[in-house]
C-alpha atoms as a PDB file:
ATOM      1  CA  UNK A   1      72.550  93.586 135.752  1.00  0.00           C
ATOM      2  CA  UNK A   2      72.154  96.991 133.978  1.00  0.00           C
ATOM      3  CA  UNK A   3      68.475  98.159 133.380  1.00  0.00           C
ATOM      4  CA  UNK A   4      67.630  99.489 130.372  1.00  0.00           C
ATOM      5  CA  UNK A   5      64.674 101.316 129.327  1.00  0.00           C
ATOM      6  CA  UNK A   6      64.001 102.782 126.162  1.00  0.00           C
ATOM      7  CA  UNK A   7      62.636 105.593 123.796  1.00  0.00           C
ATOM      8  CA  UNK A   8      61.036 108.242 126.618  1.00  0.00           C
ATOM      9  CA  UNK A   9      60.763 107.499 129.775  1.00  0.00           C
ATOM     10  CA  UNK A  10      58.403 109.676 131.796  1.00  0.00           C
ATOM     11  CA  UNK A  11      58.770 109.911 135.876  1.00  0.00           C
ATOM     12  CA  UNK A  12      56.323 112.205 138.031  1.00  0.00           C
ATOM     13  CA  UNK A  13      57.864 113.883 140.529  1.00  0.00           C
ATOM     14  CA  UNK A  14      61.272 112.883 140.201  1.00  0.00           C
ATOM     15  CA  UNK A  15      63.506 112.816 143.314  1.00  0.00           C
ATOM     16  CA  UNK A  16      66.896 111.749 143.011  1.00  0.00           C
ATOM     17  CA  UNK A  17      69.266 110.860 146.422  1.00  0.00           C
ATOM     18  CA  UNK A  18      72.379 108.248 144.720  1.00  0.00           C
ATOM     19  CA  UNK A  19      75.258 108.517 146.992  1.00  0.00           C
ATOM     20  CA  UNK A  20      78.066 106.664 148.401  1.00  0.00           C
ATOM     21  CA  UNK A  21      77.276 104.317 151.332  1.00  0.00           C
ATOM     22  CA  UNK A  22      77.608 105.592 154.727  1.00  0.00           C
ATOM     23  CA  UNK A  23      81.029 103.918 155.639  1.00  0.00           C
ATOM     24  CA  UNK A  24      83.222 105.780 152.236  1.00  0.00           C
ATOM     25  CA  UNK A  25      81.873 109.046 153.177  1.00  0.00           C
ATOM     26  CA  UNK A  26      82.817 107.982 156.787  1.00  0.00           C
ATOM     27  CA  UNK A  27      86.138 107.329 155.495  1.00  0.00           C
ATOM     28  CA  UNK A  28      86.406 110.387 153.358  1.00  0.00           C
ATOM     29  CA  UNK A  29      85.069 112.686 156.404  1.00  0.00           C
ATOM     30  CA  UNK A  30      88.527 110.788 158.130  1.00  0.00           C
ATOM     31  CA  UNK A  31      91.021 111.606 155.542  1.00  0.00           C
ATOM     32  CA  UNK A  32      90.324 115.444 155.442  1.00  0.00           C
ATOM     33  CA  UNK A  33      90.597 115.554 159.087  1.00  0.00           C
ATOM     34  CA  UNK A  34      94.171 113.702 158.741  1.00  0.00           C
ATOM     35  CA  UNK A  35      94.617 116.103 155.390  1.00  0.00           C
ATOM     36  CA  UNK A  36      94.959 112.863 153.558  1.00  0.00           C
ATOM     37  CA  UNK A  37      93.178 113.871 150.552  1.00  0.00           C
ATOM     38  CA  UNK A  38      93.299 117.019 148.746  1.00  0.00           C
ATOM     39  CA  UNK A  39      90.338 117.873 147.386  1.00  0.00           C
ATOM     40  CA  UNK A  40      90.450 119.883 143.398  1.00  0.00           C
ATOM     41  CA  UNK A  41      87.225 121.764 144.264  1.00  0.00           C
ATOM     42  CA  UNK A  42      86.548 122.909 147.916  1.00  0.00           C
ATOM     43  CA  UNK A  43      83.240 123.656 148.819  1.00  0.00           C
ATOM     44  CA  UNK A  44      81.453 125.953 151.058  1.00  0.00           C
ATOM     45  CA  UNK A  45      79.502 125.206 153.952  1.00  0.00           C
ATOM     46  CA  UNK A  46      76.642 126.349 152.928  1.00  0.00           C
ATOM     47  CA  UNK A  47      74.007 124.692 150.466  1.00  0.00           C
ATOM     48  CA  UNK A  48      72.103 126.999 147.784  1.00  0.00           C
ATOM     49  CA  UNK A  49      68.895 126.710 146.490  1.00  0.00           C
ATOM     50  CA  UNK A  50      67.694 126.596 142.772  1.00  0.00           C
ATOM     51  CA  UNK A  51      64.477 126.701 141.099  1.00  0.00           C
ATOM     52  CA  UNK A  52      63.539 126.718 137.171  1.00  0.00           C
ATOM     53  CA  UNK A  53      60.998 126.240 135.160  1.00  0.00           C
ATOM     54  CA  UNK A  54      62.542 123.470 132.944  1.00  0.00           C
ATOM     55  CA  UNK A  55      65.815 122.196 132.391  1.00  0.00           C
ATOM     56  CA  UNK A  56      66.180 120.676 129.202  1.00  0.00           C
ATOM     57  CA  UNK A  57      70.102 118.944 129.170  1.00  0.00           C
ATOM     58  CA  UNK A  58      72.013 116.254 126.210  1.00  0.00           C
ATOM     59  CA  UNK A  59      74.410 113.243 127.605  1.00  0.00           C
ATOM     60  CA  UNK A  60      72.768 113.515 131.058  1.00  0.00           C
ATOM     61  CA  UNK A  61      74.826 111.141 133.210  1.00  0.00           C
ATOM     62  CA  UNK A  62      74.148 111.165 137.169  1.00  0.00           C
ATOM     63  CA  UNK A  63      76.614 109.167 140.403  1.00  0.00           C
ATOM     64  CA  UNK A  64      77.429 109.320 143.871  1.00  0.00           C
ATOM     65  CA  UNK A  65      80.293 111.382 144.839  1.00  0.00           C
ATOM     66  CA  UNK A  66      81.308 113.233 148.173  1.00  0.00           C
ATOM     67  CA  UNK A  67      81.920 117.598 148.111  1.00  0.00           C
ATOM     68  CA  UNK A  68      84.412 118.055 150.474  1.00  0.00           C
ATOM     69  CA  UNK A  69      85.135 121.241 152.227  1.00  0.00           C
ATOM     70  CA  UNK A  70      84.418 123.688 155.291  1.00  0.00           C
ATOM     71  CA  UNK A  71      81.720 125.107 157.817  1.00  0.00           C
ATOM     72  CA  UNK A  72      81.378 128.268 158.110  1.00  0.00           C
ATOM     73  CA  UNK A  73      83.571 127.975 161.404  1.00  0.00           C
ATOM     74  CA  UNK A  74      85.982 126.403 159.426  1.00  0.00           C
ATOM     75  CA  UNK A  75      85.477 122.787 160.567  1.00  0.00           C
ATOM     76  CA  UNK A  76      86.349 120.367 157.250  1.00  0.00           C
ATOM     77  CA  UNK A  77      83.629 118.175 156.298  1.00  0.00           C
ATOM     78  CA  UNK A  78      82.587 115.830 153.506  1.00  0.00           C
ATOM     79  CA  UNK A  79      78.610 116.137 151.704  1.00  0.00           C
ATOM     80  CA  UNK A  80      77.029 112.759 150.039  1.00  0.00           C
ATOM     81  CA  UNK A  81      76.091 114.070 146.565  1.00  0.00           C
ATOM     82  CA  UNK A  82      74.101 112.986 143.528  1.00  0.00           C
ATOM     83  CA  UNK A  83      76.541 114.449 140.739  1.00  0.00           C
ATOM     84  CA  UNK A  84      74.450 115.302 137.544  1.00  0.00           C
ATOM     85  CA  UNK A  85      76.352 116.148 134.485  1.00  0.00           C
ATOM     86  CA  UNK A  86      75.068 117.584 131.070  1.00  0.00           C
ATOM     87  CA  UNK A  87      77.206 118.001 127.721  1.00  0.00           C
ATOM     88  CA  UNK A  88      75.136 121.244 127.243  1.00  0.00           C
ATOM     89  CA  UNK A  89      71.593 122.357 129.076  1.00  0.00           C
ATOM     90  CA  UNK A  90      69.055 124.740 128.062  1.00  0.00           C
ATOM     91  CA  UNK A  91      67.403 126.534 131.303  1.00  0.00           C
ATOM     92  CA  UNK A  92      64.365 128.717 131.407  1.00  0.00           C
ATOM     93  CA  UNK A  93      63.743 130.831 134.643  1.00  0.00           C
ATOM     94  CA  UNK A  94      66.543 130.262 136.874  1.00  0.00           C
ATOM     95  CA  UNK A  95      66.689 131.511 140.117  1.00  0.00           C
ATOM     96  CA  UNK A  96      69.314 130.519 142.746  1.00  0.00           C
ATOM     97  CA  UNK A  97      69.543 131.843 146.387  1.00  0.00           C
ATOM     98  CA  UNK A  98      71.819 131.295 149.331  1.00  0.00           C
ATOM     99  CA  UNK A  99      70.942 132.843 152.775  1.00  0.00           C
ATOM    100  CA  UNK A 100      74.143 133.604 154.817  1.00  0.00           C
ATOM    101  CA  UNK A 101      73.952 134.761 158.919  1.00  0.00           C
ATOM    102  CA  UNK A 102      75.480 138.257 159.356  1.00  0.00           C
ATOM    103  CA  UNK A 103      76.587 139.316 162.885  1.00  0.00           C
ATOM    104  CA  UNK A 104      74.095 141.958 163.731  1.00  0.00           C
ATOM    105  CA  UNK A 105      72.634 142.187 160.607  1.00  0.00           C
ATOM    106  CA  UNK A 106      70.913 138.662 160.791  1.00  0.00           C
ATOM    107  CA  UNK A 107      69.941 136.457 157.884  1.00  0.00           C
ATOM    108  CA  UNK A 108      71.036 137.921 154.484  1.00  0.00           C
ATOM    109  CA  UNK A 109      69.353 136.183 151.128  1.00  0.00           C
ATOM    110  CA  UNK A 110      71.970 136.490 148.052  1.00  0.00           C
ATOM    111  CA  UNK A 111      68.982 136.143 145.358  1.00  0.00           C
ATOM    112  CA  UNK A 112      69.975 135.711 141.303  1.00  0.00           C
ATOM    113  CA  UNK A 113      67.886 135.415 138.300  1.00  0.00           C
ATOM    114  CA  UNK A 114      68.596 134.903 134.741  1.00  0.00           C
ATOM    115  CA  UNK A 115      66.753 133.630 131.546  1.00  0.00           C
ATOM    116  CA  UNK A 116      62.886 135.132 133.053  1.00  0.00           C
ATOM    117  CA  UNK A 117      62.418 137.052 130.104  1.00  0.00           C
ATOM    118  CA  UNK A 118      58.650 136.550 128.419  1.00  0.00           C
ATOM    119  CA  UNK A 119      60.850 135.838 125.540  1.00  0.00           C
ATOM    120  CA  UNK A 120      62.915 132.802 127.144  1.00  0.00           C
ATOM    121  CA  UNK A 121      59.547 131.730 127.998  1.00  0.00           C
ATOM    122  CA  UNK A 122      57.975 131.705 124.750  1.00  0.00           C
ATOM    123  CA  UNK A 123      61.059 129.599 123.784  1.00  0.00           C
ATOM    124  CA  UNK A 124      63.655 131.708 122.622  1.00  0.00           C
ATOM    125  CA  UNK A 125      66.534 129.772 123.328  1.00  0.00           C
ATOM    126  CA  UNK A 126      69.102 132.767 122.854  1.00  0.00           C
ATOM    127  CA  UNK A 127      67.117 134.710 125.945  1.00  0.00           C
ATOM    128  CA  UNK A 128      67.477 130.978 127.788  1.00  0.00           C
ATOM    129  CA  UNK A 129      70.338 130.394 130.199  1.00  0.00           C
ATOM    130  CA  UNK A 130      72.657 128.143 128.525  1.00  0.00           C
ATOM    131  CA  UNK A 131      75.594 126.021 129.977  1.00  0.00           C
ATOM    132  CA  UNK A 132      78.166 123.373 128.660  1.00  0.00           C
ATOM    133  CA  UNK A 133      79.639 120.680 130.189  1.00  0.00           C
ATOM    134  CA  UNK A 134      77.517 121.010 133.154  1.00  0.00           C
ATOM    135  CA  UNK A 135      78.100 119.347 136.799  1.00  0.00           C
ATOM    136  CA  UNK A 136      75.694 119.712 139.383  1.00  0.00           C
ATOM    137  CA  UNK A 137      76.370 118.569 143.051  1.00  0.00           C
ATOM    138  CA  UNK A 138      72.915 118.010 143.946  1.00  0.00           C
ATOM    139  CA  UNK A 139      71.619 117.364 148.207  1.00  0.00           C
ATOM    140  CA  UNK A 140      67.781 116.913 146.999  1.00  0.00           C
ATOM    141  CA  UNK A 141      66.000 117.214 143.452  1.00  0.00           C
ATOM    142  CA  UNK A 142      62.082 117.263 143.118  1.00  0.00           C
ATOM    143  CA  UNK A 143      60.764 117.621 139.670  1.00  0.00           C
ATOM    144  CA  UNK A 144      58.809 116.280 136.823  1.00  0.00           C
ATOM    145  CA  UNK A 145      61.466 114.432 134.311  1.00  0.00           C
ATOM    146  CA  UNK A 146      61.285 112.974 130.788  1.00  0.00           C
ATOM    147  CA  UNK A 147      63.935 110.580 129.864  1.00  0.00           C
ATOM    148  CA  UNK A 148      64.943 109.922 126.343  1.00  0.00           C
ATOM    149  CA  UNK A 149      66.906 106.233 126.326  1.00  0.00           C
ATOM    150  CA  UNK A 150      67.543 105.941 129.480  1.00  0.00           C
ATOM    151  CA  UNK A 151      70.109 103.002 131.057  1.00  0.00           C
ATOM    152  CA  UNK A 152      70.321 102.534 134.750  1.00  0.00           C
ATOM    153  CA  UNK A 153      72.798 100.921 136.505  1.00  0.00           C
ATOM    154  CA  UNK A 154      75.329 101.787 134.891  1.00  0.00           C
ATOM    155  CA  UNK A 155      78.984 101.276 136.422  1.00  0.00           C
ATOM    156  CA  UNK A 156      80.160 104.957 136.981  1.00  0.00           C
ATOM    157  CA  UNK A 157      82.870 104.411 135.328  1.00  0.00           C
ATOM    158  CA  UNK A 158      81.486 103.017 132.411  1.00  0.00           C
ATOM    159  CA  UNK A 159      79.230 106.067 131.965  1.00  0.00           C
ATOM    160  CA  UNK A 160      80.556 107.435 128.462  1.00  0.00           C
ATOM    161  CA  UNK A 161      78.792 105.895 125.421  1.00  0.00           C
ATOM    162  CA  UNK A 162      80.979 107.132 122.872  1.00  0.00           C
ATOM    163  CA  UNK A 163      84.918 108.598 122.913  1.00  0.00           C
ATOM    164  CA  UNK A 164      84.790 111.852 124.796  1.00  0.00           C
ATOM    165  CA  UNK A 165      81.297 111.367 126.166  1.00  0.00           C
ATOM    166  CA  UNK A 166      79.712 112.781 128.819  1.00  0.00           C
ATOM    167  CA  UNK A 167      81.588 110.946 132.535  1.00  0.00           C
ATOM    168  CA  UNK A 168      82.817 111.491 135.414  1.00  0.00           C
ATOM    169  CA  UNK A 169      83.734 114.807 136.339  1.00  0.00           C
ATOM    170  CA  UNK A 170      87.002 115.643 135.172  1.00  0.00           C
ATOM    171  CA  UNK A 171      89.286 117.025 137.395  1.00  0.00           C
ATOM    172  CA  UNK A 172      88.008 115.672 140.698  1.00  0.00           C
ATOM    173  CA  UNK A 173      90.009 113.283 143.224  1.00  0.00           C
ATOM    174  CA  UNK A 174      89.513 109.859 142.066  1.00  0.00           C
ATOM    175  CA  UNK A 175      88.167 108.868 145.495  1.00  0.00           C
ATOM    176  CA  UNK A 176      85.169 110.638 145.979  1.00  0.00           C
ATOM    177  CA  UNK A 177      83.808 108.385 143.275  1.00  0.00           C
ATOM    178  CA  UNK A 178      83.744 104.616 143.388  1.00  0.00           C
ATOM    179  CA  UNK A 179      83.730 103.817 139.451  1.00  0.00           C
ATOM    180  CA  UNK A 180      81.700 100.233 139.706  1.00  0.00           C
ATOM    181  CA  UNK A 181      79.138 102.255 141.698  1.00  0.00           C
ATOM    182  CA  UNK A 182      75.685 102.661 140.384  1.00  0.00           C
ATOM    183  CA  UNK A 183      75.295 105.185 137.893  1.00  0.00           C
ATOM    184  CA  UNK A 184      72.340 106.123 135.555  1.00  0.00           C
ATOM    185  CA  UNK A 185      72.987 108.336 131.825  1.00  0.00           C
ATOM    186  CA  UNK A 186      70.333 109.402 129.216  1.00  0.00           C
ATOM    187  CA  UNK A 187      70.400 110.539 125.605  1.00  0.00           C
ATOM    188  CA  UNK A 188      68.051 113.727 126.305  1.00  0.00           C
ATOM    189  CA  UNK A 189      66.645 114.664 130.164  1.00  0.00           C
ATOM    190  CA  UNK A 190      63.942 117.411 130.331  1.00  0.00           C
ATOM    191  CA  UNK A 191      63.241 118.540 134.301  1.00  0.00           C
ATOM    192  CA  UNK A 192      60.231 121.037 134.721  1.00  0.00           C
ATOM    193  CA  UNK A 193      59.384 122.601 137.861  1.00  0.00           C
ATOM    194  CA  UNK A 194      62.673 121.806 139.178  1.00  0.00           C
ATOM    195  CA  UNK A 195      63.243 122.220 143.399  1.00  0.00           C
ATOM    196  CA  UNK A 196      67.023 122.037 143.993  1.00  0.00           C
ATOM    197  CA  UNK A 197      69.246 122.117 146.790  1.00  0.00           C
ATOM    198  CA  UNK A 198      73.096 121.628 146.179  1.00  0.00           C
ATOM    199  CA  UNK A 199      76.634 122.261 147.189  1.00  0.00           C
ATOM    200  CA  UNK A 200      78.001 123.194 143.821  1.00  0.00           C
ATOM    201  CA  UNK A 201      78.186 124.042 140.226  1.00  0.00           C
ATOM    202  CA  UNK A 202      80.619 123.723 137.218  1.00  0.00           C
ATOM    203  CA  UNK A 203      80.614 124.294 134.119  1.00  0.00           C
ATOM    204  CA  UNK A 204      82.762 125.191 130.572  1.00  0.00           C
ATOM    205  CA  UNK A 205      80.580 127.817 129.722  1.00  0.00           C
ATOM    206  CA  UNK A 206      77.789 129.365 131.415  1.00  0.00           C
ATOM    207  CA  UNK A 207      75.483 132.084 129.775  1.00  0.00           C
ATOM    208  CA  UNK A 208      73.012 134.091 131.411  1.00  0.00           C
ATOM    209  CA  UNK A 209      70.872 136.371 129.973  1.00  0.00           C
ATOM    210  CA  UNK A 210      68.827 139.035 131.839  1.00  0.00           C
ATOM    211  CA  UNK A 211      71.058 138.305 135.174  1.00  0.00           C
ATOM    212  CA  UNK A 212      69.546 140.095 137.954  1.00  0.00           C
ATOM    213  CA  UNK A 213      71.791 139.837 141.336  1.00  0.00           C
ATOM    214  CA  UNK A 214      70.035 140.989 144.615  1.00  0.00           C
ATOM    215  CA  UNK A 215      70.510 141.003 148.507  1.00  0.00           C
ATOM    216  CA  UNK A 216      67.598 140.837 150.980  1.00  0.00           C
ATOM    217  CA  UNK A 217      67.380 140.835 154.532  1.00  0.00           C
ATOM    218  CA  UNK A 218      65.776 137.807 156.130  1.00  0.00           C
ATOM    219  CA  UNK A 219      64.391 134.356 154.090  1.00  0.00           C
ATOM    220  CA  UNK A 220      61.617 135.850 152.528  1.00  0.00           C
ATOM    221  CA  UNK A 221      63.168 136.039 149.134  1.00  0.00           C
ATOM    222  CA  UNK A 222      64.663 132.514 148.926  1.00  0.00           C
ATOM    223  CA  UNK A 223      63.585 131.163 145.582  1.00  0.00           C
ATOM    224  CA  UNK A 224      61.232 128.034 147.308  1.00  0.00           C
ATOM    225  CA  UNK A 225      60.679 127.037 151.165  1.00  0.00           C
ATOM    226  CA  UNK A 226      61.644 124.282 152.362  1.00  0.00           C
END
């Protein structure tokens, strides 16, 4: 039975892990050994890290999926995945980081900012980063979240509340996502102080102003620990 819970919907400390059971991504893990499935979006094997200050995204709808793709010795392998997906998202201080090992150079951090601006701050959405049709392949979320008509339990597949609404991912193979698996999908989400690790990002359009790329040697400048 679905549960529903209306108007907003406050959690402390949200943290998020919805993915497929143990056995699918098993079977999943099998196929891309035997190259039985070929996967739209290959990912890398390495997990980034991304920190904001708030997150504030329209038609949030989040499922279990598996990201399929490589080590970085080139071994495939498949990642359990909450999938979060936003028609359009509003982001104040972004940061995202990725450290990768170097031979003889050691640990390299790959450190970007956007939307930090006292002005995106203040709430000047055109200094914000701003994306559309926004997927997120999410390993571990920890943040504060505000829910605005929330519904949970919601078949995957059944995730759209309207014609064209916000889904499934377009575009991904069909079985890394079991449709009458759970599912959740809100009007409005806001996230502050949002700890994320994930495996990937898409989206239609992706603005970001005040981008600042920079490489550091070591961890130091990862944007959290942990």
């Amino acid at each position: 039975m679905k549960s529903q819970v209306r108007g907003g919907t406050r959690w402390k400390r949200f943290a998020v892990v919805m993915v497929p059971s143990v056995a699918a991504t098993a079977a999943i893990g099998v196929g891309l050994a035997q190259g039985a499935l070929a996967a739209s979006f290959s990912i890398s094997g390495q997990e980034f890290k991304v920190s904001t200050d708030s997150l504030v995204g329209e038609e949030f709808v989040q499922y279990g999926s598996v990201a399929q793709g490589s080590t970085l010795e080139g071994k495939p392998f498949a990642a359990p995945v909450a999938v979060s997906g936003f028609d359009n998202a509003r982001i104040t201080n972004m940061c995202q980081s990725v450290v990768t090992p170097v031979p003889g150079l050691g640990d390299i951090t790959l450190r970007l900012t956007a939307g930090d601006s006292d002005a995106a701050k203040a709430g000047n959405t055109d200094k914000q980063v701003y994306a559309e049709e926004l997927y997120l392949d999410v390993s571990d979320l920890k943040a504060d979240a505000q829910f605005t008509n929330i519904d949970i339990g919601v078949a995957a597949g059944a995730l759209p509340k309207k014609e064209g609404g916000q889904g499934i991912q377009p575009g991904v193979d069909p079985r890394s996502v079991n449709k009458n698996g759970f599912a959740q999908r809100a009007d409005k989400v806001t996230l502050t102080k949002v700890r994320q690790k994930a495996w990937a990002t898409t989206a239609a359009t992706f603005r970001l102003p005040d981008l600042s790329l920079s490489l550091h040697r070591g961890t130091d400048k990862e944007c959290f620990k942990g």
